[in-house]
Protein backbone atom coordinates (compact mmCIF):
# COMPACT_ATOMS: atom_id res chain seq x y z
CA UNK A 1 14.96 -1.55 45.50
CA UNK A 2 12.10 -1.88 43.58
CA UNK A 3 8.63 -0.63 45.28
CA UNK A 4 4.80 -1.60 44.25
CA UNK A 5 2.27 0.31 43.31
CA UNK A 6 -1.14 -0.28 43.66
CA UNK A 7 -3.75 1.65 42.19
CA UNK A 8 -7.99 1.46 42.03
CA UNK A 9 -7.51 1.59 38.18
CA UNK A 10 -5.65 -1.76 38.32
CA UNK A 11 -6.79 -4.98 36.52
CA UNK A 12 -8.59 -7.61 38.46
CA UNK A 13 -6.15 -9.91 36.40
CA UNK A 14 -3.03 -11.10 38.12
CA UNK A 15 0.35 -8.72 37.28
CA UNK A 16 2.63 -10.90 36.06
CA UNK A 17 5.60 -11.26 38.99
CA UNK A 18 8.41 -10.86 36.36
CA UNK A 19 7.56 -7.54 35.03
CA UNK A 20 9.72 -4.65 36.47
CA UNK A 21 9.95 -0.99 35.23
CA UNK A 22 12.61 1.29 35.27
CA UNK A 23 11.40 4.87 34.94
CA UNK A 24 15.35 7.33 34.73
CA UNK A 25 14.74 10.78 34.49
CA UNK A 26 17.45 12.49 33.07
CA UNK A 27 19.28 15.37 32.52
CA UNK A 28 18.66 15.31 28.94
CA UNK A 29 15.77 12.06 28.30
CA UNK A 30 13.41 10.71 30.38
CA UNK A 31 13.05 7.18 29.82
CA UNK A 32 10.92 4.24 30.81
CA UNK A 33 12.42 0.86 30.32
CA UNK A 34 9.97 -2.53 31.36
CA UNK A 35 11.60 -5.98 31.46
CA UNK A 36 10.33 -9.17 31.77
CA UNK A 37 11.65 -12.09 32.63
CA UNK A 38 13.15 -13.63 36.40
CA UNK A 39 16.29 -14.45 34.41
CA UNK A 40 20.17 -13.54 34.04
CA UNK A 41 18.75 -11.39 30.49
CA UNK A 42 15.55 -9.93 30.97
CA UNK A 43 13.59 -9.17 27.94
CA UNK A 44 13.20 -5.81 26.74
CA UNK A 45 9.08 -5.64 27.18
CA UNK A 46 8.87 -1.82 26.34
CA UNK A 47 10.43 1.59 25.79
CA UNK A 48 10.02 4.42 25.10
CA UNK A 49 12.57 7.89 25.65
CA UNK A 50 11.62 11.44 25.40
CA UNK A 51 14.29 14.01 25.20
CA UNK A 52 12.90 16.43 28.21
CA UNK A 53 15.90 18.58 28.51
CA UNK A 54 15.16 19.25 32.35
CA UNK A 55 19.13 20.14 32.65
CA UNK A 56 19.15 22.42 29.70
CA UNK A 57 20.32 25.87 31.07
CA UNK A 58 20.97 24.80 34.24
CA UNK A 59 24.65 26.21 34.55
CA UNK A 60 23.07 29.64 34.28
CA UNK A 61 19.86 29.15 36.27
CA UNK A 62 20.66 26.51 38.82
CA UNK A 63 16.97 25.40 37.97
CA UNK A 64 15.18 22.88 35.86
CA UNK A 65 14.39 24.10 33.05
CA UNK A 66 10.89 25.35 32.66
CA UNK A 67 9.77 23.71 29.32
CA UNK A 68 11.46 20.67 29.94
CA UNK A 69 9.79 20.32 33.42
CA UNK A 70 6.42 20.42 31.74
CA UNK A 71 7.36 17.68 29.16
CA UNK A 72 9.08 15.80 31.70
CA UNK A 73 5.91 15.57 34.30
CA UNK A 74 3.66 14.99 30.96
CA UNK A 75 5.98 12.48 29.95
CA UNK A 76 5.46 10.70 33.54
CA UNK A 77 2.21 10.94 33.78
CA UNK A 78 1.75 8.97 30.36
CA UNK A 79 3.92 6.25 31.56
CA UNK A 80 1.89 5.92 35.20
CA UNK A 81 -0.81 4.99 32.96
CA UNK A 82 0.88 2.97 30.52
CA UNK A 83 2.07 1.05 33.75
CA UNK A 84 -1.30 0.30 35.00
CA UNK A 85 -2.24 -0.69 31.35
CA UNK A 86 0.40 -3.28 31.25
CA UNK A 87 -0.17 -4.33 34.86
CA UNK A 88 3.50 -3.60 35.96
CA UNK A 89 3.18 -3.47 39.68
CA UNK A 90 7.40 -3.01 40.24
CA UNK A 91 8.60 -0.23 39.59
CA UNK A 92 11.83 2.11 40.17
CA UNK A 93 12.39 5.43 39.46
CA UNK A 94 15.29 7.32 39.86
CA UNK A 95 16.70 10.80 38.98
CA UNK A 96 20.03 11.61 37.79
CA UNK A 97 22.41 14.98 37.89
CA UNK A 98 19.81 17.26 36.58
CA UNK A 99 17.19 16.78 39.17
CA UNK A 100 19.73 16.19 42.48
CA UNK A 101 21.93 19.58 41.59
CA UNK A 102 19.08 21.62 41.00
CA UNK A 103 17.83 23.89 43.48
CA UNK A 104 14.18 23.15 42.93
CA UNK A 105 15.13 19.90 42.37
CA UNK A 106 12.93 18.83 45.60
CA UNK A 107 9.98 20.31 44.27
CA UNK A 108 10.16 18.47 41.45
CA UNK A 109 10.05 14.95 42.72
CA UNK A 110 7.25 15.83 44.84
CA UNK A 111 5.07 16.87 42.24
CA UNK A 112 5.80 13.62 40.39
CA UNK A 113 5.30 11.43 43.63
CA UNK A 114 1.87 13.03 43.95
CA UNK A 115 0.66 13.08 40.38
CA UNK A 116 2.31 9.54 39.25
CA UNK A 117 1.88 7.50 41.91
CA UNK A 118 5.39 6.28 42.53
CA UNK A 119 8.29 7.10 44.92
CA UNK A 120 11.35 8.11 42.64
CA UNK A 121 15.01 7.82 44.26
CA UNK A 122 17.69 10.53 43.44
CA UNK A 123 20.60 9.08 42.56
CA UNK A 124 23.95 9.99 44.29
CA UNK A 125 26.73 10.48 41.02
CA UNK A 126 28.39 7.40 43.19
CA UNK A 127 25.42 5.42 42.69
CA UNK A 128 25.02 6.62 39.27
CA UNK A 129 28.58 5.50 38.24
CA UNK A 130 28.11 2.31 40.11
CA UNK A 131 24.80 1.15 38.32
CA UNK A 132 26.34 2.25 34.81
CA UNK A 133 29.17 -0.02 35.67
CA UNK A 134 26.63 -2.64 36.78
CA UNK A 135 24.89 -2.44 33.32
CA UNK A 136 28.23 -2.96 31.55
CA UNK A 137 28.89 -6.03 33.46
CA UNK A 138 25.22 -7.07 32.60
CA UNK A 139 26.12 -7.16 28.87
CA UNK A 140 29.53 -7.65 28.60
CA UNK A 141 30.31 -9.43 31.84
CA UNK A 142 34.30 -9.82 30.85
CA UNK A 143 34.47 -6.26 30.60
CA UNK A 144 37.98 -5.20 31.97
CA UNK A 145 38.97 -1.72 31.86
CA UNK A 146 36.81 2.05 32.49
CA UNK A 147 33.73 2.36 31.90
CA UNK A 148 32.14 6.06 30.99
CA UNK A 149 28.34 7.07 31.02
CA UNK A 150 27.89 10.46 29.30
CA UNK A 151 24.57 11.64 30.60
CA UNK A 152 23.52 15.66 30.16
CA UNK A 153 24.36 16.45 33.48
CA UNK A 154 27.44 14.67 34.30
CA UNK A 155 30.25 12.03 33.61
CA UNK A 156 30.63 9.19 35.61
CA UNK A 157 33.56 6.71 35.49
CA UNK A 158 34.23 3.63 36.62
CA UNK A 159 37.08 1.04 36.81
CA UNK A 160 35.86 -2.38 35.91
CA UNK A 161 37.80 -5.20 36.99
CA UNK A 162 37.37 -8.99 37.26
CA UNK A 163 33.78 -9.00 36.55
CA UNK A 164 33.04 -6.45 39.57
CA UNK A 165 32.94 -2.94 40.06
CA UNK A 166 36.19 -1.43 41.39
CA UNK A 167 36.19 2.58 41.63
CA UNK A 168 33.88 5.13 40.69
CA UNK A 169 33.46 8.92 40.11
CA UNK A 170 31.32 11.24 38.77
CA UNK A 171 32.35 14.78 36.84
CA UNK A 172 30.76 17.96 36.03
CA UNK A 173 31.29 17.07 32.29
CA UNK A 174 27.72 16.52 31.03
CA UNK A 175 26.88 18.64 27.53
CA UNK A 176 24.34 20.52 28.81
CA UNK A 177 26.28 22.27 31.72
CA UNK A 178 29.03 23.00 29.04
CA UNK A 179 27.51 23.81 25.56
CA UNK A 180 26.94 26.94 25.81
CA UNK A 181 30.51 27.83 27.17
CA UNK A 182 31.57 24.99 24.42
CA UNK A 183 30.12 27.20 21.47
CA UNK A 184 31.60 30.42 22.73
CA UNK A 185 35.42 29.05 23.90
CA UNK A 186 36.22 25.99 22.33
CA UNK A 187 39.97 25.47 23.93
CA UNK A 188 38.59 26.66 27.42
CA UNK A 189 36.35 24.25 27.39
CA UNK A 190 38.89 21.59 26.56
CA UNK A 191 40.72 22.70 29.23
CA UNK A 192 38.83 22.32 32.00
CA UNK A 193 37.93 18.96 31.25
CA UNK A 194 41.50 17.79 31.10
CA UNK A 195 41.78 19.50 34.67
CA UNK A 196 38.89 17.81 36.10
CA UNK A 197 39.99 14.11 34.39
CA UNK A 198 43.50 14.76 36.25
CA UNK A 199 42.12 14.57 39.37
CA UNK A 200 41.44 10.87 38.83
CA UNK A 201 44.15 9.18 40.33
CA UNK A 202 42.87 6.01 38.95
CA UNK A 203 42.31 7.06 35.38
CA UNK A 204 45.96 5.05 34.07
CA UNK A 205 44.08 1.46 35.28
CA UNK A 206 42.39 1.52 31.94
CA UNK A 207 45.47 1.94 29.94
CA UNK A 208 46.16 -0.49 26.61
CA UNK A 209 42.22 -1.76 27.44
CA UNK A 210 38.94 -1.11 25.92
CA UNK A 211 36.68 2.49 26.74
CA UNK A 212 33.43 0.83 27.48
CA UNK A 213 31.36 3.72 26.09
CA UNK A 214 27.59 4.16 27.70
CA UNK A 215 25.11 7.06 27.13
CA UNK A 216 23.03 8.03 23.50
CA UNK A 217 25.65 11.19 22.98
CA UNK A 218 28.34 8.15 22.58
CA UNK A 219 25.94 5.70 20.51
CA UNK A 220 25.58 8.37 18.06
CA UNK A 221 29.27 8.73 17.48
CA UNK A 222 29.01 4.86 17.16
CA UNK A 223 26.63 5.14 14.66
CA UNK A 224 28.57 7.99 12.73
CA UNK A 225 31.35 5.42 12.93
CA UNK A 226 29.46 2.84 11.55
CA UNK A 227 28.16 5.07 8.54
CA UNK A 228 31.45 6.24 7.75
CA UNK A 229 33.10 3.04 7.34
CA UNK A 230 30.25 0.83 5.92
CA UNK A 231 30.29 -1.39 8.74
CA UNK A 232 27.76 -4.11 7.37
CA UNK A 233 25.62 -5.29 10.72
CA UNK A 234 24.17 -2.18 12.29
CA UNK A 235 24.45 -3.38 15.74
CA UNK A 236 25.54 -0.79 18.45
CA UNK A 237 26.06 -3.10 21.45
CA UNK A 238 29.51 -4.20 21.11
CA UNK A 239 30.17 -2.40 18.21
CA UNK A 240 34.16 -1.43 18.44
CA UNK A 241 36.54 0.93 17.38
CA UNK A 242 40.13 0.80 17.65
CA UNK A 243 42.02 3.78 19.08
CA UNK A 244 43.59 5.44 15.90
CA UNK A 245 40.02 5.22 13.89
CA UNK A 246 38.31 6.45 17.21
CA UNK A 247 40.97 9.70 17.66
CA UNK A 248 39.83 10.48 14.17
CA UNK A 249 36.08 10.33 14.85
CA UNK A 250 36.34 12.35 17.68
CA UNK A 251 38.58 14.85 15.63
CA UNK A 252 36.43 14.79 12.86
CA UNK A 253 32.62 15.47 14.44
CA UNK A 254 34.31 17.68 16.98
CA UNK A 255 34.53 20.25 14.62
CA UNK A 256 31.43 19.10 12.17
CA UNK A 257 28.25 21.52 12.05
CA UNK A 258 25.01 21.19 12.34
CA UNK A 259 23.86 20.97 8.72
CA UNK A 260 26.71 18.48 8.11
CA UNK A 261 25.80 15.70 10.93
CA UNK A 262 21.95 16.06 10.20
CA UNK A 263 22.90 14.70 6.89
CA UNK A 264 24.20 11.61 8.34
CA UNK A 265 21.36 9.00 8.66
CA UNK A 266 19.69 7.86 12.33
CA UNK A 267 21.38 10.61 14.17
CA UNK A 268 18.39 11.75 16.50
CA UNK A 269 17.95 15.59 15.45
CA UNK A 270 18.12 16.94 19.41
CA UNK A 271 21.49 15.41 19.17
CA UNK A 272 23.10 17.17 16.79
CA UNK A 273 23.61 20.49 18.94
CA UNK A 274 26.10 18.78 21.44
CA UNK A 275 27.90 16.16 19.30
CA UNK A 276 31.01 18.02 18.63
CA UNK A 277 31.16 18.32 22.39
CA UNK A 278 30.54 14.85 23.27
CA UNK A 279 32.99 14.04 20.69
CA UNK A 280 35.45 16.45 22.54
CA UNK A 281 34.65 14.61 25.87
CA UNK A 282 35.20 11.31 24.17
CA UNK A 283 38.65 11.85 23.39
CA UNK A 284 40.02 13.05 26.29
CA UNK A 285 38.39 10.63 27.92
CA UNK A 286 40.40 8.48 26.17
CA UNK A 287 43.70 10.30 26.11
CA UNK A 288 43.34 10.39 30.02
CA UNK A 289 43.07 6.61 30.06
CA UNK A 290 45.12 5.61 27.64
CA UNK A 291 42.69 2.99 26.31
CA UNK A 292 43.65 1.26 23.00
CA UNK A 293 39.98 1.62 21.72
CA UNK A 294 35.97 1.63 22.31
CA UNK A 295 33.65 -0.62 22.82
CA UNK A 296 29.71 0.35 22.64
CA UNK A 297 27.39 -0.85 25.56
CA UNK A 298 23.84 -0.48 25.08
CA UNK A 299 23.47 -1.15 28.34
CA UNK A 300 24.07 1.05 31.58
CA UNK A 301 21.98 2.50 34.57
CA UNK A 302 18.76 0.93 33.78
CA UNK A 303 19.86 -2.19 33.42
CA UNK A 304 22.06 -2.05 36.04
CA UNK A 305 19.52 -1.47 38.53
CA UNK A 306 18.09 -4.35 37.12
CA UNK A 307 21.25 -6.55 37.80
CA UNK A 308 21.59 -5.20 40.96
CA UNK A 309 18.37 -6.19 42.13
CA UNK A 310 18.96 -10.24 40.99
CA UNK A 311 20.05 -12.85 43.62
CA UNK A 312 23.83 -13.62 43.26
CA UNK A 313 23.32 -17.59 41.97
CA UNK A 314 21.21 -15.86 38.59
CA UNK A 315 23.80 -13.28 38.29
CA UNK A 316 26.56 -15.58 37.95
CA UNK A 317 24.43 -17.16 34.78
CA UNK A 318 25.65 -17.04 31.35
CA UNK A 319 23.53 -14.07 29.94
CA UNK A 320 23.91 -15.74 26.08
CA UNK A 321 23.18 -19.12 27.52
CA UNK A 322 20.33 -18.31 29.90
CA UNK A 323 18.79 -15.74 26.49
CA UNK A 324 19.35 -18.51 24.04
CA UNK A 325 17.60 -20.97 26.59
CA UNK A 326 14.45 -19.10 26.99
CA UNK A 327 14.04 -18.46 23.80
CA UNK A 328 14.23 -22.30 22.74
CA UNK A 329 11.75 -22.44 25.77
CA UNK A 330 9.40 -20.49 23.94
CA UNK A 331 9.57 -21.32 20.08
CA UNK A 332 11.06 -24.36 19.89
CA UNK A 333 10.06 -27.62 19.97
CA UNK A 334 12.36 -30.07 22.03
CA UNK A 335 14.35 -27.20 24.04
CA UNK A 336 15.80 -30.11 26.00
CA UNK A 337 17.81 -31.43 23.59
CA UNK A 338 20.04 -28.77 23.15
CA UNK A 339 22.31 -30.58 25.14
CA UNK A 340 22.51 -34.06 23.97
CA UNK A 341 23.29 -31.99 19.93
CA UNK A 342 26.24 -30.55 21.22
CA UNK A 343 27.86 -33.82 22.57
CA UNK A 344 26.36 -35.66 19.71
CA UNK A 345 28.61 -33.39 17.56
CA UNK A 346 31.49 -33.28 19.66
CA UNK A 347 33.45 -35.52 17.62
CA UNK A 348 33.55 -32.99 14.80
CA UNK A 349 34.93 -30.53 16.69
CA UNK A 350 38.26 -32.00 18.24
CA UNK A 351 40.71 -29.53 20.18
CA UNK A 352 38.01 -26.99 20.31
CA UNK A 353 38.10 -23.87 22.61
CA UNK A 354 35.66 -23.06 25.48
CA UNK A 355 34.84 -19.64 23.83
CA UNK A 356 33.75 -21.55 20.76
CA UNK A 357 32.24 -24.31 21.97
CA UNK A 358 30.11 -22.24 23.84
CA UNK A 359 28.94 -20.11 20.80
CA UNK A 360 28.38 -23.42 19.35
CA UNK A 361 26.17 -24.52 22.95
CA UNK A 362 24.02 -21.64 22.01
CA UNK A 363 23.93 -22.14 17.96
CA UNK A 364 22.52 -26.15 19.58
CA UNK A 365 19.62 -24.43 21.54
CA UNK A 366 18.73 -22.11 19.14
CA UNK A 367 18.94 -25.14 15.97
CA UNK A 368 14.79 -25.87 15.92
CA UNK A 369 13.36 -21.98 16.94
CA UNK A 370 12.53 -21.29 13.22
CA UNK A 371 10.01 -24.37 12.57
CA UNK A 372 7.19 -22.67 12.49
CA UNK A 373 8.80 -19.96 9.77
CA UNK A 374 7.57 -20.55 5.75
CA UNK A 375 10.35 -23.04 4.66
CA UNK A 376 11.43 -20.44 2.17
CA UNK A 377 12.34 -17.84 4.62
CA UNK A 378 13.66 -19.99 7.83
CA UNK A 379 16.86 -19.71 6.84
CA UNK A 380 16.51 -15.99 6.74
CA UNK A 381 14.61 -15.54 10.32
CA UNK A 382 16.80 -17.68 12.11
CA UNK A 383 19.80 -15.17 10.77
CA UNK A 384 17.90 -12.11 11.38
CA UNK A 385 17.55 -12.98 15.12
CA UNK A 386 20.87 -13.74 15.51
CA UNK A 387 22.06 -10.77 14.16
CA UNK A 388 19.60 -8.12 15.36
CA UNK A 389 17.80 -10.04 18.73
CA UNK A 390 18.91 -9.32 22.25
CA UNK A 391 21.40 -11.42 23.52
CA UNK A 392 23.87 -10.98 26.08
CA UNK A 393 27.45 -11.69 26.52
CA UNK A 394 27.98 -11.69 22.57
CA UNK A 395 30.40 -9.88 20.83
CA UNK A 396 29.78 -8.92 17.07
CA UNK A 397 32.21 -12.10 15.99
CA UNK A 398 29.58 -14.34 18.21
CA UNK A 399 26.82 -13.32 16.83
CA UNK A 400 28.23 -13.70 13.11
CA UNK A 401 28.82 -16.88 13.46
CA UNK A 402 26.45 -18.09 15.60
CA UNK A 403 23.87 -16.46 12.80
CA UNK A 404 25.71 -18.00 9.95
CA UNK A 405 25.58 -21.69 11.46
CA UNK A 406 22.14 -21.37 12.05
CA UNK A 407 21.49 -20.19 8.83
CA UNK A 408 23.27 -22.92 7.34
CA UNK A 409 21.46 -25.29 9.70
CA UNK A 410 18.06 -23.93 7.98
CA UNK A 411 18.96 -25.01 4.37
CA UNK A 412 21.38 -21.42 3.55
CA UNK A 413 24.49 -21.50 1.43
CA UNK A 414 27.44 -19.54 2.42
CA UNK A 415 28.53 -19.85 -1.33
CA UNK A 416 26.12 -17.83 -2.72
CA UNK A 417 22.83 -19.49 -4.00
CA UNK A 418 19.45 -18.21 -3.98
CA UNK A 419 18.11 -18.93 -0.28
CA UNK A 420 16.61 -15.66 0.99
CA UNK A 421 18.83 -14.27 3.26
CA UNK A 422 21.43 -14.40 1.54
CA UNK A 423 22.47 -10.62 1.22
CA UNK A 424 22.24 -10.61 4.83
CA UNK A 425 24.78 -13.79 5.08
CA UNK A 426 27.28 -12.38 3.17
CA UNK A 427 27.38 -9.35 5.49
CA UNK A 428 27.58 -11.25 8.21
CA UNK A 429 30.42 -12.99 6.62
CA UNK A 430 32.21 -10.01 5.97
CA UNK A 431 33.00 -9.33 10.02
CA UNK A 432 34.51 -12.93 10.07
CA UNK A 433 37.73 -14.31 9.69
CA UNK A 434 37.58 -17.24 6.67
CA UNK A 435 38.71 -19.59 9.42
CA UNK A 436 35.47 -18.37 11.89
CA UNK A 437 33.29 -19.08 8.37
CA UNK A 438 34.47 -22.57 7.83
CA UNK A 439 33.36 -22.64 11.53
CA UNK A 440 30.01 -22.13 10.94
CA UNK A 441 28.86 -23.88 8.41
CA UNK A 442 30.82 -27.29 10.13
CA UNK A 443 29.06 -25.96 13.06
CA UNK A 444 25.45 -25.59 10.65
CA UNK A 445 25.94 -28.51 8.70
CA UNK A 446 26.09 -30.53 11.87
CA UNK A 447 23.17 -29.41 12.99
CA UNK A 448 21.22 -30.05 10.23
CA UNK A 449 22.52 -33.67 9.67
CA UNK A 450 21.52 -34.20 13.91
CA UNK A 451 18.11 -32.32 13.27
CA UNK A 452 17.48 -35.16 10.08
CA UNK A 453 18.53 -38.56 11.80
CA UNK A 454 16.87 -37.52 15.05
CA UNK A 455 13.94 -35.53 14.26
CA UNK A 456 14.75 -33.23 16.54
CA UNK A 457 14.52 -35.68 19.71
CA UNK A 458 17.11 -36.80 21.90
CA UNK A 459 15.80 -40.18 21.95
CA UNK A 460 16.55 -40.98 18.07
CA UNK A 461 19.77 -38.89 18.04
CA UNK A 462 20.82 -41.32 20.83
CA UNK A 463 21.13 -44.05 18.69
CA UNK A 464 23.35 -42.77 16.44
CA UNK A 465 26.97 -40.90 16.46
CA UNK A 466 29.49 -39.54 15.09
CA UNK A 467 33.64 -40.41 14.26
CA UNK A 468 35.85 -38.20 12.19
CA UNK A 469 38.88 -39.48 10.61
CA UNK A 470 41.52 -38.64 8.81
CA UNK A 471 39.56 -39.50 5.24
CA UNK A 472 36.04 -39.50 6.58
CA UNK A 473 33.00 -38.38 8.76
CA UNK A 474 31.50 -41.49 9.67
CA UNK A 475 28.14 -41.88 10.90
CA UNK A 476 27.43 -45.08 13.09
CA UNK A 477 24.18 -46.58 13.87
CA UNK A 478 23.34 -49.96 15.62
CA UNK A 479 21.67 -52.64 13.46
CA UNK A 480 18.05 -52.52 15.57
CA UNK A 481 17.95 -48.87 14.44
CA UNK A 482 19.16 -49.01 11.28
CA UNK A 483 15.39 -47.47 9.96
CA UNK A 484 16.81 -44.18 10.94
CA UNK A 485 19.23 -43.88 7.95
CA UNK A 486 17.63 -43.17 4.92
CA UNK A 487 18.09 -40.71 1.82
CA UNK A 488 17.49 -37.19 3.05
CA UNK A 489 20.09 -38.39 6.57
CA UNK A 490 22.85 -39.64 3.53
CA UNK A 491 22.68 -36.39 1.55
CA UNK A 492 23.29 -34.11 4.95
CA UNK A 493 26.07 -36.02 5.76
CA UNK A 494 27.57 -35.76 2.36
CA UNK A 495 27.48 -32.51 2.35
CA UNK A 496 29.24 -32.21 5.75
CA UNK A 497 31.56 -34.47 4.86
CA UNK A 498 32.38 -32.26 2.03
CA UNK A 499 32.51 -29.20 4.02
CA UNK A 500 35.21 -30.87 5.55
CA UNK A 501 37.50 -32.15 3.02
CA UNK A 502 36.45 -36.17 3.56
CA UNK A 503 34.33 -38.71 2.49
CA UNK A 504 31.13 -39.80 4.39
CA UNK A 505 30.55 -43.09 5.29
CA UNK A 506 27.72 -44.65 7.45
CA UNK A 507 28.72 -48.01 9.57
CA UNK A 508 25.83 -49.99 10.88
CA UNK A 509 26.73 -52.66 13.49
């Protein structure tokens, strides 16, 4: 649970009540993580990682090791301050593998309890595995299959099934116990970590499913992927690989060296010494549990304490929903009628499936949250945050199209044109099917015709709707507010109507 802290140094100003920290001191990184927000998708207020190294040499020593517990209680220290700075009065700190196997492991929490002026939990590997699987389900909460969190000190597993957490363990497979023995016997090595998988009777539940892959070892294979292949949105959460392109990876960087992989861009240099191995990990990982590919989660322990922590009615939410509702909340300008756009457009949209018409719930709410953007470069913003904001429960296809629709929605073309943007639409484009792009810009185009007649308010888009016929998209508005129609209305729905292979036509009665 989280604890508060209170200190003399504090601000007389109130803390606000929906600011939480998560301080995780790792085997490799120690990180502080603060959210805010009392919602299903907390936003990400700050963070900041420094790669400590406290389980560096362990396997020989049984100890901390020395220069890393420096940097580490330095590192600490800095963030008790920046805590009472930012007047974040809950806070939880936990230790991982590192800090519970080593012998002076004790000693070290003390001397952070004293000097920090927090209480930090050490985390059993159950309860590591278990909050890693947590953070999965946080971001991806129809994540079926195993989960895997590659920390320094340890691999921890889990079985994810029907949105809960089903089995856990956790390994002696972290890099830094094995590098060293890694660098010197390569097939040894590989070995013993198909010996220790075996013992997982459970292992086969993930077979012909998705390797949900958590940890920053894992993200940088993600990113190697991702440079490799000229993926065009450089977005790791949800990022995917299928197996045969993911065996090759792993076969590939396995064996790389060190000058080769610093070569390849935004791979963090105090990676580059255990990427082969994680690599190695990686795809026996995956051989063990048969899994027909990978699927990046930037999420894991932290946020899974997080999720943990929230009442069971806001964990149920809709983390894309709840995100794309607090942000009209903040930027927008009539939030509440989100709502009344969708069913206004419903018409246009006949036989349409719950996955899409919830993507296009969320492109609704999000339809006014560029206003205050320079007309030349809404288009653009609106796309950006799609692509590149944090939003849960949104796969790479979601976010695509929701992006696309909105940026269509803001005045951009999806033919080309000269709307800023527009380098960034047509990689968005790219990841879509040319079915999921005619998608968006009906999706887009209706927006922008609802935004016109109504203003943006619920009240004037009530007295107007929609029919779609066989030759035409008709727009129908009563006599008394006939006022509403006028050229720049007519134009939108031309162009909609066009979009869609039919004549507009506008019926007042």
């Amino acid at each position: 649970m989280f604890c508060t802290i209170k200190r003399a140094g504090l601000s007389s100003s109130r803390p606000s009540d929906h600011r939480i920290a998560v301080i995780d001191i790792g085997s490799n990184s120690v990180r502080l993580v603060v959210f805010e927000g009392a919602g299903r998708f907390p936003r990400v207020f700050f963070n900041e990682k420094v790669l400590c190294g406290l389980g560096r040499s362990m396997s020989k020593t049984g100890l901390l090791n020395p220069e890393g517990t420096v940097l580490a209680l330095q590192t600490l220290g800095r963030f008790a301050i920046l805590l009472d700075d930012m007047r974040v009065r809950h806070v939880e700190a936990v230790a991982t593998a590192a800090v519970r196997n080593a012998s002076n492991g004790e000693a070290f929490i003390d001397q952070v309890e004293r000097s920090c002026g927090f209480r930090v939990r050490v985390l059993s590997g159950e309860d590591e595995a278990r909050l890693a699987g947590l953070g999965v389900l946080a971001g991806i909460p129809d994540a079926e299959g195993i989960a895997g969190d590659l920390g320094g000190g340890s691999l921890e597993l889990v079985h994810l099934r029907d949105g809960a957490v089903r089995e856990t363990v956790t390994l002696p497979l972290g890099p830094l116990l094995m590098l060293e023995d890694f660098q010197a016997d390569r097939k040894a090595v590989i070995a013993r970590i198909d010996e220790v998988l075996a013992g997982v009777d459970w292992l086969d539940k993930g077979r012909g499913l998705p390797f949900y892959a958590v940890g920053g070892a894992w993200r940088a294979l993600a990113k190697i992927s991702i440079a490799q292949s000229g993926y065009p949105l450089h977005i790791l959460h949800h990022y995917t690989i299928n197996r045969r392109d993911l065996d090759s990876l792993c076969d590939v960087v396995s064996v790389m060296s060190a000058p080769s992989l610093n070569r390849i861009p935004n791979i963090p240099q105090r990676r580059v010494e255990s990427l082969p191995l994680a690599a190695t990990i990686m795809r026996r990982v995956v051989r063990a549990t048969g899994s027909d590919g990978l699927v990046v989660s930037a999420l894991g322990l932290r946020e899974g304490l997080v999720f943990e922590a929230m009442p069971d009615d806001v964990r149920r939410r809709d983390p894309l929903l709840e995100s794309c509702h607090e942000l009209a909340e903040q930027t927008g300008r009539f939030p509440e009628h989100a709502v009344k756009l969708l069913e206004w457009a419903d018409p246009l949209f006949p036989g349409e499936n719950p996955v899409d018409r919830r993507l296009r719930h969320a492109a609704s709410m999000l339809a006014d949250v560029a206003w205050q953007g320079h007309p030349d470069y809404r288009a653009e913003r609106v796309l950006i945050e799609m692509l590149y904001g944090r939003f849960g429960g949104l796969d790479h296809r979601g976010c695509a199209l929701i992006g696309l629709a909105l940026f269509v929605c803001y005045g951009g073309s999806l033919n080309g044109g000269t709307v800023n943007g527009g380098v960034l639409a047509r990689d968005a484009q790219s990841v879509l099917s040319d079915e999921d792009i005619a998608l968006a810009e009906r999706i887009g185009l209706a927006l922008r015709l609802g935004q016109r007649v109504s203003g943006g308010t619920s009240a004037a888009l009530g007295k107007s709707s929609l029919e779609l016929t066989d030759e035409a998209v008709v727009l129908r508005v009563p006599t008394r507010w006939r006022m509403l129609l006028g050229e720049v209305p007519q134009r939108r729905l031309e162009a909609l109507a066009k979009a869609l292979g039919r004549r507009a036509e506008v019926v007042v009665d």
